[in-house]
PDB file of N, CA and C in Angstrom:
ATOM      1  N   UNK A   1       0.836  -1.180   0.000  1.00  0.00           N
ATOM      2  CA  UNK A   1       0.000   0.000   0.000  1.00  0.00           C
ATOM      3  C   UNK A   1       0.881   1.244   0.000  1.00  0.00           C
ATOM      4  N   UNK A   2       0.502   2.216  -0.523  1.00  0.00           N
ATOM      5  CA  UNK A   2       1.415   3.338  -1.122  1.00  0.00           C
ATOM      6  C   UNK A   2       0.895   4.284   0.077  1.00  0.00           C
ATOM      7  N   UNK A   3       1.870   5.224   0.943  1.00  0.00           N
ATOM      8  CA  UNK A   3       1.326   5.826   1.353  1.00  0.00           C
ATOM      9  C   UNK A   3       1.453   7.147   1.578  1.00  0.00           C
ATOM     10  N   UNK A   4       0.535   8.403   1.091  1.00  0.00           N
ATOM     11  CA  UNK A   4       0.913   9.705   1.138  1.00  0.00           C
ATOM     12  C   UNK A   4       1.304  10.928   2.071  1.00  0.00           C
ATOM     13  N   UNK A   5       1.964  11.379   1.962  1.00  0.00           N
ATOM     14  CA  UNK A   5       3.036  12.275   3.132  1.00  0.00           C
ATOM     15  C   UNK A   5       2.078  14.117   2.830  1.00  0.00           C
ATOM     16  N   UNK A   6       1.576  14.101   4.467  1.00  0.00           N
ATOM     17  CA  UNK A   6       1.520  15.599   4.035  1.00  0.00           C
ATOM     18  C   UNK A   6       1.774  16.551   5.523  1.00  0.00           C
ATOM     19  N   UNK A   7       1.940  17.541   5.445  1.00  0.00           N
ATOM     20  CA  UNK A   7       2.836  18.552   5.823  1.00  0.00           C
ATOM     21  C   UNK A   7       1.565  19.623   6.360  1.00  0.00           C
ATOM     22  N   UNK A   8       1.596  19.383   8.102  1.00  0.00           N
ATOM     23  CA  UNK A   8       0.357  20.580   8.224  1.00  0.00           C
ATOM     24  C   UNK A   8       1.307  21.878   8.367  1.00  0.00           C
ATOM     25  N   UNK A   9       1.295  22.846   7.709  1.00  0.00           N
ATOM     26  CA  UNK A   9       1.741  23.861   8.199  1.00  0.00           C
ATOM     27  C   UNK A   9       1.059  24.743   9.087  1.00  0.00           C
ATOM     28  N   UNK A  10       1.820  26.014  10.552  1.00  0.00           N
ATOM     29  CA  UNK A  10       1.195  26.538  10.886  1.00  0.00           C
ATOM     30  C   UNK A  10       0.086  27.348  10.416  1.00  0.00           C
ATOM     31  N   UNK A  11      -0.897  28.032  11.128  1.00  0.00           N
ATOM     32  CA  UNK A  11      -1.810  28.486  10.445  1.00  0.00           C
ATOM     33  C   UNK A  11      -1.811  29.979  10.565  1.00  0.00           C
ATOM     34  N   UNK A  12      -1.360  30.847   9.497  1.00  0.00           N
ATOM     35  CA  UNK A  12      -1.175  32.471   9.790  1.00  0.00           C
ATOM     36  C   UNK A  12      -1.867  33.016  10.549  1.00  0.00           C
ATOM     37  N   UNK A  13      -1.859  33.896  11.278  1.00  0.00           N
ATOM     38  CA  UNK A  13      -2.034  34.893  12.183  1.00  0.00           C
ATOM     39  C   UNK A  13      -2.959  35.485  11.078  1.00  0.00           C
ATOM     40  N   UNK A  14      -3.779  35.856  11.000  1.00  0.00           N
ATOM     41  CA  UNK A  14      -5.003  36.565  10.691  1.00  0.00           C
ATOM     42  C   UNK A  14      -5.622  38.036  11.165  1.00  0.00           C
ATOM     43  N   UNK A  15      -5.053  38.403  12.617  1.00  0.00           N
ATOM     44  CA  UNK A  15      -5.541  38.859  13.683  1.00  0.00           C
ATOM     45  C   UNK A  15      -5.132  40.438  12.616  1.00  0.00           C
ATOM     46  N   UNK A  16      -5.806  41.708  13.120  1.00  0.00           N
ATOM     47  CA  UNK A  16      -5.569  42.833  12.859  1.00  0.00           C
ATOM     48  C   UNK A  16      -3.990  43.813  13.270  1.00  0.00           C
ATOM     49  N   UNK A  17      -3.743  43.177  14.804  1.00  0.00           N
ATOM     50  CA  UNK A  17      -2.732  43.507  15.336  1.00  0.00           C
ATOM     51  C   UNK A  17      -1.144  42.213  15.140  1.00  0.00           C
ATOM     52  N   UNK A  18      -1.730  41.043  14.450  1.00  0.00           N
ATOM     53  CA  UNK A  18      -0.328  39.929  14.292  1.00  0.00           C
ATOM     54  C   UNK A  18      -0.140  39.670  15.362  1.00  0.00           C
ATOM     55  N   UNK A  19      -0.908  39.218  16.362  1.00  0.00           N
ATOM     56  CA  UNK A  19      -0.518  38.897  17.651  1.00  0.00           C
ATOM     57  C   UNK A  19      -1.317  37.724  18.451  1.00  0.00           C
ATOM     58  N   UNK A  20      -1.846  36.951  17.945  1.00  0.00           N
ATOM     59  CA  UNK A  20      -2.561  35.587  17.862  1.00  0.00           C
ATOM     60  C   UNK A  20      -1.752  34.221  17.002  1.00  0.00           C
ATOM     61  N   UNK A  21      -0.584  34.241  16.509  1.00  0.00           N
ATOM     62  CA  UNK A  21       0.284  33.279  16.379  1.00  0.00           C
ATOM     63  C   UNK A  21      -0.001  31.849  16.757  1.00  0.00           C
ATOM     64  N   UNK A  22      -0.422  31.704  18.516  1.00  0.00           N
ATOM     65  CA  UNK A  22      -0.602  30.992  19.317  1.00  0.00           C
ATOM     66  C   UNK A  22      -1.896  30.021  18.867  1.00  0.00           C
ATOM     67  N   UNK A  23      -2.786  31.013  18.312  1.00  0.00           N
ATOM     68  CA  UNK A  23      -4.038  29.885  17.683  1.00  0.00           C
ATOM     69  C   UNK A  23      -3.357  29.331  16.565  1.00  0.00           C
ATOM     70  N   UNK A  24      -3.535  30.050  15.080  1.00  0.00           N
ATOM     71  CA  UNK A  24      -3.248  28.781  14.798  1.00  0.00           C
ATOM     72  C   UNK A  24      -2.209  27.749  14.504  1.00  0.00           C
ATOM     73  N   UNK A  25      -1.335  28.464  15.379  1.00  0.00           N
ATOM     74  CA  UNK A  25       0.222  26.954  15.916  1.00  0.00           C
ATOM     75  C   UNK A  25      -0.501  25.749  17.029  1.00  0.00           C
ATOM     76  N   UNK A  26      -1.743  26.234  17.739  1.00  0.00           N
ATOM     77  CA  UNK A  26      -2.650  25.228  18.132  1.00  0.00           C
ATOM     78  C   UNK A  26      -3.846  24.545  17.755  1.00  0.00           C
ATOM     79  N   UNK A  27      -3.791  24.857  16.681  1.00  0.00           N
ATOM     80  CA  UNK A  27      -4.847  24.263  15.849  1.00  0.00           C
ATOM     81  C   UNK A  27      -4.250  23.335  14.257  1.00  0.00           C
ATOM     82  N   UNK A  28      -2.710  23.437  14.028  1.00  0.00           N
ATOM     83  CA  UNK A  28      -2.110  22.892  13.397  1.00  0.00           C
ATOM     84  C   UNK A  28      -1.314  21.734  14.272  1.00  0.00           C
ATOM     85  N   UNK A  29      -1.123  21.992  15.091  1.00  0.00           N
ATOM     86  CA  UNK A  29      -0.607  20.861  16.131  1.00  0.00           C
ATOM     87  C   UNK A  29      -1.889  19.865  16.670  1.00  0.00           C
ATOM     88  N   UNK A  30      -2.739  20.320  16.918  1.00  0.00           N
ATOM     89  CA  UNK A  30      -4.234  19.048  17.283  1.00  0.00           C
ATOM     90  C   UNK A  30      -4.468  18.506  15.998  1.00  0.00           C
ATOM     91  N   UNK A  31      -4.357  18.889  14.872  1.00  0.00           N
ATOM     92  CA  UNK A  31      -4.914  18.609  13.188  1.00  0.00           C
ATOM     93  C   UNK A  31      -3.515  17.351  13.080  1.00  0.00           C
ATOM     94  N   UNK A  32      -2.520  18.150  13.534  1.00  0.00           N
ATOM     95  CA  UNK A  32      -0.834  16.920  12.951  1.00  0.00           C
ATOM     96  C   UNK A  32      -1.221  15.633  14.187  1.00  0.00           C
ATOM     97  N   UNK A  33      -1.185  15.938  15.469  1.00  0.00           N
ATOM     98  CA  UNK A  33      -2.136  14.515  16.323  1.00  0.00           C
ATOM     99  C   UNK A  33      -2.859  13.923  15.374  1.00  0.00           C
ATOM    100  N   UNK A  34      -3.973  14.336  15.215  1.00  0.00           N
ATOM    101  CA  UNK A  34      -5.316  13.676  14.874  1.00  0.00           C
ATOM    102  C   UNK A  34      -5.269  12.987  13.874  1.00  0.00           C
ATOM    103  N   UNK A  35      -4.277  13.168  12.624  1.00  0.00           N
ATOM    104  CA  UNK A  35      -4.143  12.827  11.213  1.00  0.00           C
ATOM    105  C   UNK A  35      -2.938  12.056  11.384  1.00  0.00           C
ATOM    106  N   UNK A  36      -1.979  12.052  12.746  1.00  0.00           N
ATOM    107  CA  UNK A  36      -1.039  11.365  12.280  1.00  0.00           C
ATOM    108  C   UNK A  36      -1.544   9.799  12.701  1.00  0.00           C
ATOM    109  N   UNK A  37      -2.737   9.261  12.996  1.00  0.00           N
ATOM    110  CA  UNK A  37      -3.524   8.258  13.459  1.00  0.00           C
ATOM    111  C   UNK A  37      -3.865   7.667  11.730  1.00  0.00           C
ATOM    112  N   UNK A  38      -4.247   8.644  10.847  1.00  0.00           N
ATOM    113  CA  UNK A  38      -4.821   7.867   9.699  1.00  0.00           C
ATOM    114  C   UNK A  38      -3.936   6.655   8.353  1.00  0.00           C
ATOM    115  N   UNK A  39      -4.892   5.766   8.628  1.00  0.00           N
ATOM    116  CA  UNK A  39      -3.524   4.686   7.858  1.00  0.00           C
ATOM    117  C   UNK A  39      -3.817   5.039   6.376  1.00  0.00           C
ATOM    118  N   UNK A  40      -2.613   4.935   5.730  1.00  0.00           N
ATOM    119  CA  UNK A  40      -2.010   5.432   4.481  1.00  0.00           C
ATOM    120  C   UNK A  40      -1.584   6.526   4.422  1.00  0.00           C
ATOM    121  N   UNK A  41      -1.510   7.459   5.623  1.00  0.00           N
ATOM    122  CA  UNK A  41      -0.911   8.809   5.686  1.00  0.00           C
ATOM    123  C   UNK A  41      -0.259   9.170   6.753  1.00  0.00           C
ATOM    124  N   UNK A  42       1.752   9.697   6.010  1.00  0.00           N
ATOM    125  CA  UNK A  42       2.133   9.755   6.982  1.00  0.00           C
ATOM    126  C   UNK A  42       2.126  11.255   7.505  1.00  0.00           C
ATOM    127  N   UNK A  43       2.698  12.424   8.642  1.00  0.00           N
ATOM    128  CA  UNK A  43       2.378  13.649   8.882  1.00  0.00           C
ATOM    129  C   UNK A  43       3.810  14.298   9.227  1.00  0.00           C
ATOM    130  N   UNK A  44       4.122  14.828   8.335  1.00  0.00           N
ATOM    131  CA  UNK A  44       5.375  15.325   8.627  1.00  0.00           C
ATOM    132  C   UNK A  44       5.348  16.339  10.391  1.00  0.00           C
ATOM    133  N   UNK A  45       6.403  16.199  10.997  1.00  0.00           N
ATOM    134  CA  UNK A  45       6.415  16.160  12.626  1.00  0.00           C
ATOM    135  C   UNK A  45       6.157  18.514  12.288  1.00  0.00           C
ATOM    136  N   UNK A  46       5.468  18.323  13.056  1.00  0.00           N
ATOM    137  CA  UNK A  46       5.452  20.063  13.302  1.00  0.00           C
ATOM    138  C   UNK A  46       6.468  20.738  13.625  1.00  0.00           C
ATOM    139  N   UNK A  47       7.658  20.263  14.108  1.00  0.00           N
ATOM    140  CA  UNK A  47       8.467  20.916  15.031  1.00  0.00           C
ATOM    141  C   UNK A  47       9.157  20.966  13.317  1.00  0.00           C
ATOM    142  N   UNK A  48       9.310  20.364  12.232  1.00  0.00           N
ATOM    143  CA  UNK A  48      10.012  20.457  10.970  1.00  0.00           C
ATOM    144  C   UNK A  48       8.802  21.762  10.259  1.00  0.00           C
ATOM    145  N   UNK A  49       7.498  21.238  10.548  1.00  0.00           N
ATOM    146  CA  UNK A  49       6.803  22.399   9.645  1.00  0.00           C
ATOM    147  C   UNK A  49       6.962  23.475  10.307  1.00  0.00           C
ATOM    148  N   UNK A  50       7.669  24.097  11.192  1.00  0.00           N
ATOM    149  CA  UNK A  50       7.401  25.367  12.149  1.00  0.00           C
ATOM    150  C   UNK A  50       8.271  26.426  11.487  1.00  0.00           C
ATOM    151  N   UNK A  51       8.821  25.902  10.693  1.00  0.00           N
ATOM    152  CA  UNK A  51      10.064  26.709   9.826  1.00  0.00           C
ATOM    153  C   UNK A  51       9.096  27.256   8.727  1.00  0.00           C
ATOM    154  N   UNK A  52       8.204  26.766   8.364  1.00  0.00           N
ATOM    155  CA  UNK A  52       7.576  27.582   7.424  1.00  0.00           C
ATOM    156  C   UNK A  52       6.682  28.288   8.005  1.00  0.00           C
ATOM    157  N   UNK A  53       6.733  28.797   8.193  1.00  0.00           N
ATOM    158  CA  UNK A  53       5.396  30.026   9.412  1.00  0.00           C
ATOM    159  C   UNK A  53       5.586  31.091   8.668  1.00  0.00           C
ATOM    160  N   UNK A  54       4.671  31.832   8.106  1.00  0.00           N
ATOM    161  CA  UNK A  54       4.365  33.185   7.917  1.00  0.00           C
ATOM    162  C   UNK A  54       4.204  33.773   6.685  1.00  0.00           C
ATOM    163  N   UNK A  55       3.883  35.099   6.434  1.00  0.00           N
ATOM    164  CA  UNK A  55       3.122  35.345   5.619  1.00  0.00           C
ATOM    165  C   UNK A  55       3.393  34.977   3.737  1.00  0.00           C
ATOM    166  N   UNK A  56       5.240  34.852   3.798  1.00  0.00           N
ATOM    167  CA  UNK A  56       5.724  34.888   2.824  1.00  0.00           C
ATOM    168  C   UNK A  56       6.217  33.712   2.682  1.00  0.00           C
ATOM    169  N   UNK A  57       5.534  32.605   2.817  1.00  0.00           N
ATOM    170  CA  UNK A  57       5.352  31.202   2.452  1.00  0.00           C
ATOM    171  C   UNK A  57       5.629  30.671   0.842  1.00  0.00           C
ATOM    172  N   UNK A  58       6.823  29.787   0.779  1.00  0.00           N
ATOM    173  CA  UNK A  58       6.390  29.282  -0.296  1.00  0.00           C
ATOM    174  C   UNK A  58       6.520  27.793  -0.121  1.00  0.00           C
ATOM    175  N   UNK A  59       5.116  27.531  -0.500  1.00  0.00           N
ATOM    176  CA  UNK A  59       4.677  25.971  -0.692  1.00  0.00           C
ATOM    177  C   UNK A  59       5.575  25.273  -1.414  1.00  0.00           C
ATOM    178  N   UNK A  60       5.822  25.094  -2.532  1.00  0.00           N
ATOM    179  CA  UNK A  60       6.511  24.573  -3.190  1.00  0.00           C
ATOM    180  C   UNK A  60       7.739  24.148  -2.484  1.00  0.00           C
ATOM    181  N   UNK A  61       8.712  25.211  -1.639  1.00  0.00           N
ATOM    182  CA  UNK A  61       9.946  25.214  -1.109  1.00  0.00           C
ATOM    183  C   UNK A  61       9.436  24.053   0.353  1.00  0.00           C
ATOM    184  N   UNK A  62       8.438  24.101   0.596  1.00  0.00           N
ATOM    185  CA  UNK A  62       7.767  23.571   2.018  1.00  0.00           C
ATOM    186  C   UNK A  62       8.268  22.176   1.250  1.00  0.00           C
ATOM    187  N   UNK A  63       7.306  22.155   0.851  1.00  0.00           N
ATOM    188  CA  UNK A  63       6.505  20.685   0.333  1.00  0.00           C
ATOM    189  C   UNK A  63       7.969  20.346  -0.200  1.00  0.00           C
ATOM    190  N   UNK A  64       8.676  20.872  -0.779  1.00  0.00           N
ATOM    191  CA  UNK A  64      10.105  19.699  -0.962  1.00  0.00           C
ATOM    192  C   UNK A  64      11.123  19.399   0.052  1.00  0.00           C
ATOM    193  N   UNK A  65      11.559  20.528   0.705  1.00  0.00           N
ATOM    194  CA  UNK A  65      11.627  20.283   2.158  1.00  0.00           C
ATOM    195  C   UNK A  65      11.475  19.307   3.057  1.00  0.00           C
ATOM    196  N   UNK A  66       9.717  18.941   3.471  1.00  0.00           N
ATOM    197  CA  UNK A  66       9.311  18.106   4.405  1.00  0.00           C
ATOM    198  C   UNK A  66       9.208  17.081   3.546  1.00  0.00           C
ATOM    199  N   UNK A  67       9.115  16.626   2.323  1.00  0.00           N
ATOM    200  CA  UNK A  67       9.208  15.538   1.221  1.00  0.00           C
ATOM    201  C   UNK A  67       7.510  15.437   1.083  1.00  0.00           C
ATOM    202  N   UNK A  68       6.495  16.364   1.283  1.00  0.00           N
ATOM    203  CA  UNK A  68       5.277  16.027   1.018  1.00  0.00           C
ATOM    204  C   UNK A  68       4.353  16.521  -0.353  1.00  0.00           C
ATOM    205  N   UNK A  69       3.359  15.640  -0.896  1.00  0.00           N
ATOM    206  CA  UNK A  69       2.997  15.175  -1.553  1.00  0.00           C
ATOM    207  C   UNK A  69       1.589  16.303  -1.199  1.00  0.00           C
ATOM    208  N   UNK A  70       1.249  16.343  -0.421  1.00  0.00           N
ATOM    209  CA  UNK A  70       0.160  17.407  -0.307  1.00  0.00           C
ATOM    210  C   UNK A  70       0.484  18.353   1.270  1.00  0.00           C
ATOM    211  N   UNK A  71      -0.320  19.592   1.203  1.00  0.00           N
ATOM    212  CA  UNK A  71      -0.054  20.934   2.240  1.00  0.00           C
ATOM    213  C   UNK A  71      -1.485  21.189   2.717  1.00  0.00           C
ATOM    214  N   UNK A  72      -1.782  21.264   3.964  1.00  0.00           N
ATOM    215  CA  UNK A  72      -2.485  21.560   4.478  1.00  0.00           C
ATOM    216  C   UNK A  72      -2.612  23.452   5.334  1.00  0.00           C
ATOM    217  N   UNK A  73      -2.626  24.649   4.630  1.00  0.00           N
ATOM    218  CA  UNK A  73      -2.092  25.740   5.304  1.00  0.00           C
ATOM    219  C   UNK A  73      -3.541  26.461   5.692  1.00  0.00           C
ATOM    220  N   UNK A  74      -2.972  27.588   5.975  1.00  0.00           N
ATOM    221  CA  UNK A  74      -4.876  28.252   6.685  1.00  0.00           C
ATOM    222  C   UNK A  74      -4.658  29.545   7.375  1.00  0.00           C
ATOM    223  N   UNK A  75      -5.450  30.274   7.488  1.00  0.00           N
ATOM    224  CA  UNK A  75      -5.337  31.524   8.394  1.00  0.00           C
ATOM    225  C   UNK A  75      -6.348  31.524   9.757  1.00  0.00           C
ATOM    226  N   UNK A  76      -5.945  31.734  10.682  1.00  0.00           N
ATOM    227  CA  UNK A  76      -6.845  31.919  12.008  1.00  0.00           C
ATOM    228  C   UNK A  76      -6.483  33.000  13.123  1.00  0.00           C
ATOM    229  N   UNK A  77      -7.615  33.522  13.510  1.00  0.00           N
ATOM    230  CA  UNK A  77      -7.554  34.479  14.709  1.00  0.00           C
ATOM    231  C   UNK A  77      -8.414  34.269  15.572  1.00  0.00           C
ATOM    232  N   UNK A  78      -8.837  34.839  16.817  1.00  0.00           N
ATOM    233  CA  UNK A  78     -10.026  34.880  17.470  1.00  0.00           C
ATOM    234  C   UNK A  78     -10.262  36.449  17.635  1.00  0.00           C
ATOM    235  N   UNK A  79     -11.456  36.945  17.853  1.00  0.00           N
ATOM    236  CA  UNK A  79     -11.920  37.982  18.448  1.00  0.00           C
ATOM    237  C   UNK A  79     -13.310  37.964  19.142  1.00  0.00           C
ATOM    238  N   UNK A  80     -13.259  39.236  19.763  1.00  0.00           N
ATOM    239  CA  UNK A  80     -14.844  38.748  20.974  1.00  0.00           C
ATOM    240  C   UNK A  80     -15.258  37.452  20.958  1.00  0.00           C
ATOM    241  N   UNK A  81     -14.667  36.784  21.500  1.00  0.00           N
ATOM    242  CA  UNK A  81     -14.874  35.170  21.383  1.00  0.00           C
ATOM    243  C   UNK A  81     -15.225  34.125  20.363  1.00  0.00           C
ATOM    244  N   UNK A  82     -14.839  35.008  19.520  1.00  0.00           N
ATOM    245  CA  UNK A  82     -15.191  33.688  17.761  1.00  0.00           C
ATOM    246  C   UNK A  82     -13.497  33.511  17.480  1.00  0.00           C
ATOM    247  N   UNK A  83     -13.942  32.115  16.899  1.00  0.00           N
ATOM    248  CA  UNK A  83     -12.827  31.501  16.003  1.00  0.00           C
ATOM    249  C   UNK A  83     -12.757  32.076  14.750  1.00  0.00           C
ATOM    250  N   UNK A  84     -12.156  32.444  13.863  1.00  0.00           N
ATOM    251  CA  UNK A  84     -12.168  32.461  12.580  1.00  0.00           C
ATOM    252  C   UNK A  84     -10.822  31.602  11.923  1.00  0.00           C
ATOM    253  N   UNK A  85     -11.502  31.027  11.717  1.00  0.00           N
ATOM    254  CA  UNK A  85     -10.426  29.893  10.435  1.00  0.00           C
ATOM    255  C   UNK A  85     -10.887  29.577   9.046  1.00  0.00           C
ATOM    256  N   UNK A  86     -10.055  29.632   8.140  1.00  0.00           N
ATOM    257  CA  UNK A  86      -9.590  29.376   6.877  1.00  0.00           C
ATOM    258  C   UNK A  86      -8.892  28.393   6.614  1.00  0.00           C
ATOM    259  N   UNK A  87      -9.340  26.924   5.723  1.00  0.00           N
ATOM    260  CA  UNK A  87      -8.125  26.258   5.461  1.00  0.00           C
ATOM    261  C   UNK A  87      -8.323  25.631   3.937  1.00  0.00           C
ATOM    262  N   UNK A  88      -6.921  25.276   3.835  1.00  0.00           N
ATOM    263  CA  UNK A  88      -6.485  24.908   2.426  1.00  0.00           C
ATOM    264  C   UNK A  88      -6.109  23.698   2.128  1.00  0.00           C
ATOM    265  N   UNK A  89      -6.304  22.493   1.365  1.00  0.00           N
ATOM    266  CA  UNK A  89      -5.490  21.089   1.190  1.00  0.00           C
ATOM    267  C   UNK A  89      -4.943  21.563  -0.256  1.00  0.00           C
ATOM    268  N   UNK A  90      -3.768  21.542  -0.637  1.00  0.00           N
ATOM    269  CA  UNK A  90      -2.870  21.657  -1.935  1.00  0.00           C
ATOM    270  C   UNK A  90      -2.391  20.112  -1.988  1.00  0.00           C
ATOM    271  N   UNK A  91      -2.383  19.441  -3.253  1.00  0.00           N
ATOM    272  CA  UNK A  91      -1.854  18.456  -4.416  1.00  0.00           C
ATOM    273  C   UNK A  91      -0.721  19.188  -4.544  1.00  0.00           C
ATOM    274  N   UNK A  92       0.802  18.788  -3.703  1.00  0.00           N
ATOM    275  CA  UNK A  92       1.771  20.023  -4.905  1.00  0.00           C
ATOM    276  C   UNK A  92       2.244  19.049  -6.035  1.00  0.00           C
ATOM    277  N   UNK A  93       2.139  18.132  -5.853  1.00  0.00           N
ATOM    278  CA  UNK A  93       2.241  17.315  -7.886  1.00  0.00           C
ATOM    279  C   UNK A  93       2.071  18.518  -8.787  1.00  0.00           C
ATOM    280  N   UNK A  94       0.357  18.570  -8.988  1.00  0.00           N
ATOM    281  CA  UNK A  94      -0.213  19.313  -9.808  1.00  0.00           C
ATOM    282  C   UNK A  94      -0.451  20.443  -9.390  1.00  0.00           C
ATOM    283  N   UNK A  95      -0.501  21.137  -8.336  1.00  0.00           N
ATOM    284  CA  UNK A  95      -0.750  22.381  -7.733  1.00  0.00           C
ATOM    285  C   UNK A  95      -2.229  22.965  -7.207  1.00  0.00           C
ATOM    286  N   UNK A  96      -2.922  22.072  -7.384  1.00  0.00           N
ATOM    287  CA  UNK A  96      -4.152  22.063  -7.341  1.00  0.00           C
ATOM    288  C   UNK A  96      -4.219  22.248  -5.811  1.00  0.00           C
ATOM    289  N   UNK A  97      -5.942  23.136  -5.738  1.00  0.00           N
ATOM    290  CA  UNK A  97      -6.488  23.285  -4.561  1.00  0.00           C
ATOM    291  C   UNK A  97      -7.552  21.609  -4.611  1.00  0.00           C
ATOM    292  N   UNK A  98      -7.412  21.192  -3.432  1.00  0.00           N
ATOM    293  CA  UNK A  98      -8.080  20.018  -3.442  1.00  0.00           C
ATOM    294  C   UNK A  98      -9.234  20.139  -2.590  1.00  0.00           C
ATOM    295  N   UNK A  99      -9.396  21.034  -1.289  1.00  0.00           N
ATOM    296  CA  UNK A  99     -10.363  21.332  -0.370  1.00  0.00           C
ATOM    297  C   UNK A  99     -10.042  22.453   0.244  1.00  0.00           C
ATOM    298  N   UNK A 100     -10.801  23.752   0.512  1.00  0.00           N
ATOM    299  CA  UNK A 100     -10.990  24.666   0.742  1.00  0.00           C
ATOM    300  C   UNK A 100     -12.266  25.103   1.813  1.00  0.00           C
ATOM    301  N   UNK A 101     -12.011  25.720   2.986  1.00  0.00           N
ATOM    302  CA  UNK A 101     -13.352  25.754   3.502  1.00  0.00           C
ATOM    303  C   UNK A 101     -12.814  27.094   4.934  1.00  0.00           C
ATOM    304  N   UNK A 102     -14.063  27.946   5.278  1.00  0.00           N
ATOM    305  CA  UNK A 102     -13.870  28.930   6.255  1.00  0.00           C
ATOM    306  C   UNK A 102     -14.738  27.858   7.066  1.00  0.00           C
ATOM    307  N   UNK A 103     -14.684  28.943   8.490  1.00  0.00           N
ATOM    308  CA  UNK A 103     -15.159  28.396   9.715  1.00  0.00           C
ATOM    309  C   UNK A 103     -15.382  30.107  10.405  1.00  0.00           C
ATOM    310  N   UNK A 104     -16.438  30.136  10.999  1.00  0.00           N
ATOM    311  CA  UNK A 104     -16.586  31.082  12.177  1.00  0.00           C
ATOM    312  C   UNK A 104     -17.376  30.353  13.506  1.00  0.00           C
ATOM    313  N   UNK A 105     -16.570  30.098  14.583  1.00  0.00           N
ATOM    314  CA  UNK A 105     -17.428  29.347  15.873  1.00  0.00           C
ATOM    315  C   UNK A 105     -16.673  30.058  17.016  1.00  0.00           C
ATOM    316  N   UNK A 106     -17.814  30.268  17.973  1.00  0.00           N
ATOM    317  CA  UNK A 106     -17.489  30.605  19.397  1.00  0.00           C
ATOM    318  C   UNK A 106     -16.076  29.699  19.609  1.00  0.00           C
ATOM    319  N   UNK A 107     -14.828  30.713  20.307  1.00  0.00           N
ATOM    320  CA  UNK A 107     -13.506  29.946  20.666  1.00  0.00           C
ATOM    321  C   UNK A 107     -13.978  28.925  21.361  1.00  0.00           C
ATOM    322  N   UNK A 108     -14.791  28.388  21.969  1.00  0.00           N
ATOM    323  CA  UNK A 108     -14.740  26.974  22.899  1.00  0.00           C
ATOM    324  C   UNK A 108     -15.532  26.107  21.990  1.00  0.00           C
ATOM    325  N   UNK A 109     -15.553  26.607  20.693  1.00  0.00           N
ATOM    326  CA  UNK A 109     -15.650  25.421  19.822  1.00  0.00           C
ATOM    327  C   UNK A 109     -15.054  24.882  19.216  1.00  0.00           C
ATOM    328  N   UNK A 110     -13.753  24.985  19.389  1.00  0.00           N
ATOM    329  CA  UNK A 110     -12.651  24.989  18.457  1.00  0.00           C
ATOM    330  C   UNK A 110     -12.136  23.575  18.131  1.00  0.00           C
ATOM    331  N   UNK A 111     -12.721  22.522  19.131  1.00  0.00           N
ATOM    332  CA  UNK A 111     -12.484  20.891  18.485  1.00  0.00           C
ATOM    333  C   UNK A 111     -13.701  21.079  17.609  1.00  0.00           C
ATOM    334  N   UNK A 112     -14.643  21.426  17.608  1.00  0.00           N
ATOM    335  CA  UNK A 112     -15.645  21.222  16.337  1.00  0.00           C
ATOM    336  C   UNK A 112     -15.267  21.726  14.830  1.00  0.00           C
ATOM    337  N   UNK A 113     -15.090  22.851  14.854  1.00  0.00           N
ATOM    338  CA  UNK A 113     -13.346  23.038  13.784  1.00  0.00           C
ATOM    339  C   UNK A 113     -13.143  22.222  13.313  1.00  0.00           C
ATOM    340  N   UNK A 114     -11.718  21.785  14.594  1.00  0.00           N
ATOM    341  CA  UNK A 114     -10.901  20.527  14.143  1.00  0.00           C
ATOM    342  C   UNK A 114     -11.654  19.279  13.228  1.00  0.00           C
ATOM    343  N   UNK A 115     -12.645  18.689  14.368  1.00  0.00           N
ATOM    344  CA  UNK A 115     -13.442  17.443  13.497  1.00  0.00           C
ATOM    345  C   UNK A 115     -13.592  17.771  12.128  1.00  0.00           C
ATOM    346  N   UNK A 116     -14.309  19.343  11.721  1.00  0.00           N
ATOM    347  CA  UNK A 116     -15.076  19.497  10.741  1.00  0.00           C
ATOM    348  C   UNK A 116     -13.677  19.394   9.380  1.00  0.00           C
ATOM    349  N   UNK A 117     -12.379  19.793   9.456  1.00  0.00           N
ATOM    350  CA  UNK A 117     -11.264  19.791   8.845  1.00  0.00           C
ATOM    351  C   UNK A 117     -10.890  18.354   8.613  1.00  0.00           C
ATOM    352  N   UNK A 118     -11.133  17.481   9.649  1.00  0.00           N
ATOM    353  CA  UNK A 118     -10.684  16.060   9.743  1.00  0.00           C
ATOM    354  C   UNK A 118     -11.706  15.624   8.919  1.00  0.00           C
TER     355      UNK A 118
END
């Protein structure tokens, strides 16, 4: 069985002031747990994706890097108690967007998020 390698990267700071970092580096770290459970896929370790953090990202350079086959990246902040997240699944073979989806939930929903990404 062949099995595919992908690379969660942190999730940009979103916030108005750049000072929410902390979400989504915790919401890319519960996503690299949760997925590194699924058989046929392995999850490149976070502490390797942490090098790619920030705004001037290039995927391509990631994804050869961590040796992966697809990128998982995203933007998140919180304010007055909402989540806001954004996320992305990239094919870098072909370059393709493969799944795309926002989120707005009260912060203490934030494993419902997660599931909904998983």
């Amino acid at each position: 069985m062949s099995t595919a390698k992908l690379a969660i990267l942190p999730m940009q700071d979103s916030s108005e002031k750049g000072d929410q970092g902390f979400v989504g580096d915790g919401i890319a770290d519960e996503l690299l747990h949760a997925l590194s459970w699924a058989e046929g896929l392995r999850v490149a370790p976070l502490a390797s994706s942490m090098r790619f953090k920030g705004p001037d990202l290039d995927l391509a350079e990631a994804a050869k890097a961590l040796k992966a086959g697809y990128i998982l990246t995203g933007k998140a902040h919180h304010q007055q108690g909402q989540l806001y997240l954004t996320a992305e699944l990239r094919d870098m073979a072909s370059g393709e967007t493969l799944w795309t989806s926002s989120y707005e939930r009260p912060v203490g929903d934030v494993g419902d998020v997660e599931d909904d990404i998983l």
